[in-house]
PDB file of N, CA and C in Angstrom:
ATOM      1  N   UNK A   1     -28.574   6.119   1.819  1.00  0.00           N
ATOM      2  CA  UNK A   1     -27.795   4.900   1.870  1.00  0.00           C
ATOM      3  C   UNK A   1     -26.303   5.252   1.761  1.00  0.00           C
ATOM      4  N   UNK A   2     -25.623   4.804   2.604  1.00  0.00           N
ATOM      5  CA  UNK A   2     -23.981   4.537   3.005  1.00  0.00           C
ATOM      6  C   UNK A   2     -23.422   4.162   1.625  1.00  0.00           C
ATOM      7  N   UNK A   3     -22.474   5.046   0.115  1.00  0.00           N
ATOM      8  CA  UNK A   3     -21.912   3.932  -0.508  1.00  0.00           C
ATOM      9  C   UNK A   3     -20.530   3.797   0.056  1.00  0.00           C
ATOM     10  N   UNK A   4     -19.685   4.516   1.045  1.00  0.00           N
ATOM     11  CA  UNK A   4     -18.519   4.232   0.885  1.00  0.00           C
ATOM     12  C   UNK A   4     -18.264   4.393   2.316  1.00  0.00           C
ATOM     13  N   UNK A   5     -17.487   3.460   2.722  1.00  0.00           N
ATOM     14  CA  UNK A   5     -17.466   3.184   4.258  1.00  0.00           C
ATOM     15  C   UNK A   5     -15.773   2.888   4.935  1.00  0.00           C
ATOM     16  N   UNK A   6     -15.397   4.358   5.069  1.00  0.00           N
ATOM     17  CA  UNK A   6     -13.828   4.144   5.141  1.00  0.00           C
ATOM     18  C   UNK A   6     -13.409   3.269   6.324  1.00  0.00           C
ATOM     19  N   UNK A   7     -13.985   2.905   7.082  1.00  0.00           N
ATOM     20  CA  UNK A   7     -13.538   2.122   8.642  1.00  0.00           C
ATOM     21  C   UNK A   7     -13.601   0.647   7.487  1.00  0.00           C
ATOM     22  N   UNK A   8     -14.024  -0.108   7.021  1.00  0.00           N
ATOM     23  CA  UNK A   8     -14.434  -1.351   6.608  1.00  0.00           C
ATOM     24  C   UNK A   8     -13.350  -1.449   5.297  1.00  0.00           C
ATOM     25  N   UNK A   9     -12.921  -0.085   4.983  1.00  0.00           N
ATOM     26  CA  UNK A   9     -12.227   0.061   3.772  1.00  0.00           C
ATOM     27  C   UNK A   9     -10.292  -0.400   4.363  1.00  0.00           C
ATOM     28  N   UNK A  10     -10.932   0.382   5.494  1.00  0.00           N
ATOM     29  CA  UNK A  10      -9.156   0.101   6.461  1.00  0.00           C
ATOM     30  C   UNK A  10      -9.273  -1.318   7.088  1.00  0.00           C
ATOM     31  N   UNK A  11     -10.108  -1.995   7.331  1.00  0.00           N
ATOM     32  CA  UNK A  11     -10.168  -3.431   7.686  1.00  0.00           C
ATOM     33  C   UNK A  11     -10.036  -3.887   6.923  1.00  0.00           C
ATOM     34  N   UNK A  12     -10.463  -4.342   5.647  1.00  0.00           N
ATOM     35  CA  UNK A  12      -9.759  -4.849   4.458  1.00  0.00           C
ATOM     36  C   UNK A  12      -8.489  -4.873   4.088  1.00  0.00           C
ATOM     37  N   UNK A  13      -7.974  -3.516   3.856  1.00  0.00           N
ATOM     38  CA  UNK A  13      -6.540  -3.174   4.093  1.00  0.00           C
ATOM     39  C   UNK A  13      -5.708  -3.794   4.791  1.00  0.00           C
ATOM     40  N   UNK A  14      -6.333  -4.210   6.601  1.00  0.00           N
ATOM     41  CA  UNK A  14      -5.527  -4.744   7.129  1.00  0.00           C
ATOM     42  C   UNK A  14      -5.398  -5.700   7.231  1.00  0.00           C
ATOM     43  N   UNK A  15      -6.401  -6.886   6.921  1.00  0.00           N
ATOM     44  CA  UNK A  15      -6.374  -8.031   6.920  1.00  0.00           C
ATOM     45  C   UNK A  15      -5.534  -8.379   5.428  1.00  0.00           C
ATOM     46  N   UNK A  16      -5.980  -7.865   4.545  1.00  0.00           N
ATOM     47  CA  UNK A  16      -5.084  -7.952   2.979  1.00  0.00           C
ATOM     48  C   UNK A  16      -3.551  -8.126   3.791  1.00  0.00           C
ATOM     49  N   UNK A  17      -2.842  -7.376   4.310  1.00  0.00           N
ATOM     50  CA  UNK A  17      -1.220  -7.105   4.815  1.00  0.00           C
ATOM     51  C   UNK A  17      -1.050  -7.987   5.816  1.00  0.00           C
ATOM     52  N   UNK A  18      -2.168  -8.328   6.746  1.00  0.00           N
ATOM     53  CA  UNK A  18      -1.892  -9.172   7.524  1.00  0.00           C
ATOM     54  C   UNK A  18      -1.439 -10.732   7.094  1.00  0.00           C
ATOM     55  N   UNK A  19      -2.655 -10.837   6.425  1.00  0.00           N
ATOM     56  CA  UNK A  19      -2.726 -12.144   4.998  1.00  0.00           C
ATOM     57  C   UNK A  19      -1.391 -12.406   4.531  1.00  0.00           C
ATOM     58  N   UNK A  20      -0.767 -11.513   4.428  1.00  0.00           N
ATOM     59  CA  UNK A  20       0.837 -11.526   3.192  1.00  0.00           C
ATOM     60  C   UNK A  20       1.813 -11.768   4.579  1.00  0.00           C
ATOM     61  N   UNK A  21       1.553 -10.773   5.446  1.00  0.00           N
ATOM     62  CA  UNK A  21       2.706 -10.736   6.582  1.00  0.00           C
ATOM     63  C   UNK A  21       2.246 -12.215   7.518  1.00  0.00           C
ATOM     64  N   UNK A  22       1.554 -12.967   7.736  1.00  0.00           N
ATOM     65  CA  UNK A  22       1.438 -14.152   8.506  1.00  0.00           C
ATOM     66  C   UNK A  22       2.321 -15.289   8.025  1.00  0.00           C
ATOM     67  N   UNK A  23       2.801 -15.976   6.934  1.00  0.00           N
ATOM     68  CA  UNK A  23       3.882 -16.947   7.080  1.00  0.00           C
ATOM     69  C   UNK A  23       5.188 -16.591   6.862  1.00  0.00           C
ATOM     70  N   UNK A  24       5.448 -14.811   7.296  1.00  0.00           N
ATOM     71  CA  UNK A  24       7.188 -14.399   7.085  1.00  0.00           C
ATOM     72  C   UNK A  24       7.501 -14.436   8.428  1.00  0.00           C
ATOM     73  N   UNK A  25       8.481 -14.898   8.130  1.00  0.00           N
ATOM     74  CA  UNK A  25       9.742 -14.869   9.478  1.00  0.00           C
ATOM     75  C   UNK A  25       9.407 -12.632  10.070  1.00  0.00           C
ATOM     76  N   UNK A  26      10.577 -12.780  10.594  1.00  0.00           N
ATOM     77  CA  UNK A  26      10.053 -11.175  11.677  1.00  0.00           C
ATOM     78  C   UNK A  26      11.250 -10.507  10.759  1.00  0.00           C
ATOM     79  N   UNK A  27      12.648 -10.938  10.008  1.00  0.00           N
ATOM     80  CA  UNK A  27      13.122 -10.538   9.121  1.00  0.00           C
ATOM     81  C   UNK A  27      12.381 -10.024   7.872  1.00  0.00           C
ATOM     82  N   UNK A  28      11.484 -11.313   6.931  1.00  0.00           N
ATOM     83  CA  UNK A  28      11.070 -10.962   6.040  1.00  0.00           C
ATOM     84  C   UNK A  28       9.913  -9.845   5.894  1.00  0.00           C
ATOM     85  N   UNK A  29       9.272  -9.121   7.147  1.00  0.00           N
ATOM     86  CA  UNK A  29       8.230  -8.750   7.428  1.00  0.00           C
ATOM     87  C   UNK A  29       9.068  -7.214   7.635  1.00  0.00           C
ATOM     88  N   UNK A  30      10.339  -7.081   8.414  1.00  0.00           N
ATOM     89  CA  UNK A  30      11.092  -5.692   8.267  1.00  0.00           C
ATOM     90  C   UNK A  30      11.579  -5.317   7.026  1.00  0.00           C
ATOM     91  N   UNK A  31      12.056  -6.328   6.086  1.00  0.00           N
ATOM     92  CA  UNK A  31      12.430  -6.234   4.810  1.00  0.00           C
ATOM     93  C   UNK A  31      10.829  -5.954   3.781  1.00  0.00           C
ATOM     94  N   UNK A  32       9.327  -6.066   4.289  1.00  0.00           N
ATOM     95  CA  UNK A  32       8.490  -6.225   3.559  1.00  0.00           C
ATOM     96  C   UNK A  32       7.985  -4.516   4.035  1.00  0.00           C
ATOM     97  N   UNK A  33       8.309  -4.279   4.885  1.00  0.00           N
ATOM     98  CA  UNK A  33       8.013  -2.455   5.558  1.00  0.00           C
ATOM     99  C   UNK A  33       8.760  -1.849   5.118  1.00  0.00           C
ATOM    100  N   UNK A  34      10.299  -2.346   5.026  1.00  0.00           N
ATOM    101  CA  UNK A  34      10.922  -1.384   4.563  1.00  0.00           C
ATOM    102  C   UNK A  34      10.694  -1.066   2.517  1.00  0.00           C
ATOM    103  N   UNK A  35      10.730  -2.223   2.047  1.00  0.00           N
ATOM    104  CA  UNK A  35      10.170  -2.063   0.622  1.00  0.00           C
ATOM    105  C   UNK A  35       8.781  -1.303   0.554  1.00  0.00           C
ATOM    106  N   UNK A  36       7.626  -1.534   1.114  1.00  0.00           N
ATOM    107  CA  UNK A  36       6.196  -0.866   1.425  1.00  0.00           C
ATOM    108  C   UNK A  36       6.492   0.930   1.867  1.00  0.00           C
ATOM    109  N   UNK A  37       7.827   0.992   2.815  1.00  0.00           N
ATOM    110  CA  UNK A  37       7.730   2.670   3.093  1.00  0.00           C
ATOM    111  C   UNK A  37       8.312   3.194   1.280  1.00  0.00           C
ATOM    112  N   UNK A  38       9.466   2.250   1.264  1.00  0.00           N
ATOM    113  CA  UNK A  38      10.347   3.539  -0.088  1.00  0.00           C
ATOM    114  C   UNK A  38       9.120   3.585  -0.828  1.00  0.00           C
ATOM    115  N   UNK A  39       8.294   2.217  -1.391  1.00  0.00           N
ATOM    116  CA  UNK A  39       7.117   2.803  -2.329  1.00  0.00           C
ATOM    117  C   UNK A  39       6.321   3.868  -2.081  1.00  0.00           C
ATOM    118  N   UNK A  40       6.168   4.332  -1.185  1.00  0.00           N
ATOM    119  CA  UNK A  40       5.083   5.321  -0.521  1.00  0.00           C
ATOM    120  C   UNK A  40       6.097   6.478  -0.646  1.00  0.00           C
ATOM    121  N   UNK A  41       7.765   6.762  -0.215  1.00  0.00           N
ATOM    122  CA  UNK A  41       7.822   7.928  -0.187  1.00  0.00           C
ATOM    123  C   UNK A  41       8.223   7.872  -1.522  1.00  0.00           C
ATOM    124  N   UNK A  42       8.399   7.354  -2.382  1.00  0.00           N
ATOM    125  CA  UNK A  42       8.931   7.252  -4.220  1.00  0.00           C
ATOM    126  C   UNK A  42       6.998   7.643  -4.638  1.00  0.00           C
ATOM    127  N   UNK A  43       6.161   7.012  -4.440  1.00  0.00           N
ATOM    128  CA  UNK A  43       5.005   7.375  -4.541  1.00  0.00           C
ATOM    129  C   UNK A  43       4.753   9.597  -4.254  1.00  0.00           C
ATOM    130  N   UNK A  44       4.973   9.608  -2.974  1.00  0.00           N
ATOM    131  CA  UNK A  44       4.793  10.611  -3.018  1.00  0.00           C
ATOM    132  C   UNK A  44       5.694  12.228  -3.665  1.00  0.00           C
ATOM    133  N   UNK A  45       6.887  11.329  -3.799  1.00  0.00           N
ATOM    134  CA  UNK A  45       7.870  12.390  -4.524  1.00  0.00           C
ATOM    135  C   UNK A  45       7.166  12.655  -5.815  1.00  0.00           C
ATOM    136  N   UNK A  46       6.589  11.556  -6.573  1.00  0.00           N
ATOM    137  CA  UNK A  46       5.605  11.365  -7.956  1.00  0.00           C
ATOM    138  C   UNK A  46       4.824  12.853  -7.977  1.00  0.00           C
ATOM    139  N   UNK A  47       3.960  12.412  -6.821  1.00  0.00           N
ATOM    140  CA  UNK A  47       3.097  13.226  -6.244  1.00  0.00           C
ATOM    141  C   UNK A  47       3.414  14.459  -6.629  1.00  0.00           C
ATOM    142  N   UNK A  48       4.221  15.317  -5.883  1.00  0.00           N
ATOM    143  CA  UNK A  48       4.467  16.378  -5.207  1.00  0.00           C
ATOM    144  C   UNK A  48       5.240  17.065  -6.471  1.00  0.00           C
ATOM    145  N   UNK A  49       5.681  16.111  -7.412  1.00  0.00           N
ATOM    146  CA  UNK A  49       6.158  16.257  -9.170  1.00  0.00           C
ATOM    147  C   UNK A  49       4.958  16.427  -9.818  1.00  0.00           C
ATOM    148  N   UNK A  50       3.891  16.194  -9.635  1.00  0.00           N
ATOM    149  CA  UNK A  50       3.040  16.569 -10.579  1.00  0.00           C
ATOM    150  C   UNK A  50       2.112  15.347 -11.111  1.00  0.00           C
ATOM    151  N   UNK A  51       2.765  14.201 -10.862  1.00  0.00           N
ATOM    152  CA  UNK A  51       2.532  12.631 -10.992  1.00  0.00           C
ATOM    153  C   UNK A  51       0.823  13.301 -11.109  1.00  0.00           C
ATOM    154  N   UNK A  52       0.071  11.971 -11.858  1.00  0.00           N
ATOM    155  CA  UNK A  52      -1.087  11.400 -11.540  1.00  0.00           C
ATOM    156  C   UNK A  52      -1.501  10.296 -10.294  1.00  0.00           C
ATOM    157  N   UNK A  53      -2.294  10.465  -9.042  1.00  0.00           N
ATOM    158  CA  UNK A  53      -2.465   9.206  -8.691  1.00  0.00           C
ATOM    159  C   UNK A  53      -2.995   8.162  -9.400  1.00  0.00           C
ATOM    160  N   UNK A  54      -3.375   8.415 -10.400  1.00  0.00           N
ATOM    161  CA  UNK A  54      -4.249   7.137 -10.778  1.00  0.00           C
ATOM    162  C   UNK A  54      -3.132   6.227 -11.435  1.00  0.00           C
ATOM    163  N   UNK A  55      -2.156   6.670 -12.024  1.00  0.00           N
ATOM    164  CA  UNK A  55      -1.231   5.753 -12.531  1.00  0.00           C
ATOM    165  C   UNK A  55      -0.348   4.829 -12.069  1.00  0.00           C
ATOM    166  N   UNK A  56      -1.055   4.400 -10.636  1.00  0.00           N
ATOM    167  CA  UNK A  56      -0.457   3.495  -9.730  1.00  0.00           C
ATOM    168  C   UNK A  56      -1.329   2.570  -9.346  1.00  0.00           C
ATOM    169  N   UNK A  57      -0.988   1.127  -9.351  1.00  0.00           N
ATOM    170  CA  UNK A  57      -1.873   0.056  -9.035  1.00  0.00           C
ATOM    171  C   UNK A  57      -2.124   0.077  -7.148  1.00  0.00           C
ATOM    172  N   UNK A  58      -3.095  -0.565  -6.869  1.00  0.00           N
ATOM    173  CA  UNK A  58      -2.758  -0.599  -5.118  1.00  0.00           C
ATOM    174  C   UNK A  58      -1.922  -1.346  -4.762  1.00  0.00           C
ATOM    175  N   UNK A  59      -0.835  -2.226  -5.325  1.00  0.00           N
ATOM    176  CA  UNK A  59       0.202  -3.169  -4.789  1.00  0.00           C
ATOM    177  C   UNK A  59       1.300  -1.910  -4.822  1.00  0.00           C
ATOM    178  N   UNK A  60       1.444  -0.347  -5.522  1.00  0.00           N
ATOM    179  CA  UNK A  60       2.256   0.316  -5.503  1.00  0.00           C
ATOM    180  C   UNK A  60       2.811   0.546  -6.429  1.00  0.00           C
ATOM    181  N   UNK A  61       2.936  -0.123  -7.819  1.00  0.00           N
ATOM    182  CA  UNK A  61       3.482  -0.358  -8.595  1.00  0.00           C
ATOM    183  C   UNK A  61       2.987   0.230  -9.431  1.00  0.00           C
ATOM    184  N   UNK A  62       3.671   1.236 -10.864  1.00  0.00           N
ATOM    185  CA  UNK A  62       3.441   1.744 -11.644  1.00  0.00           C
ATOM    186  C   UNK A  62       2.351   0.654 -12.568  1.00  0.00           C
ATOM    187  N   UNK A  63       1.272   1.243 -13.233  1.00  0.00           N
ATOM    188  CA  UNK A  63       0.568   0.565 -14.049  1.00  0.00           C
ATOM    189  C   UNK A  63       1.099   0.821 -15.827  1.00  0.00           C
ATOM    190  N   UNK A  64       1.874   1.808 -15.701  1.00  0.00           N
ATOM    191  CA  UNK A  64       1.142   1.852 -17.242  1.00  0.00           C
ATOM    192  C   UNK A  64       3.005   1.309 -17.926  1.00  0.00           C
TER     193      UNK A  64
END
């Protein structure tokens, strides 16, 4: 039995972003990529420091 099913895992994903990005203007949606990339490369500088992944929520945001 299948427990983890990464194609269905990335459809979720995209509908989740789609969900958020459907009532922004085409401004608020470049301003919502550009906040979404710095988290990812501030995320990965973490990373590459030694960071834990787990100490990050999936909205990006530090948990603890």
């Amino acid at each position: 039995m299948k427990k983890f099913d990464c194609v269905e895992l990335q459809h979720k994903g995209g509908q989740r972003v789609a969900e958020q990005l459907k009532a922004m203007t085409v401004e608020q949606q470049a301003e919502y990529w550009k906040q979404r990339t710095e988290q990812l490369r501030e995320r990965q500088r973490r990373l590459q420091a030694g960071d834990s992944p787990r100490a990050e929520s999936h909205d990006g945001q530090r948990a603890d």
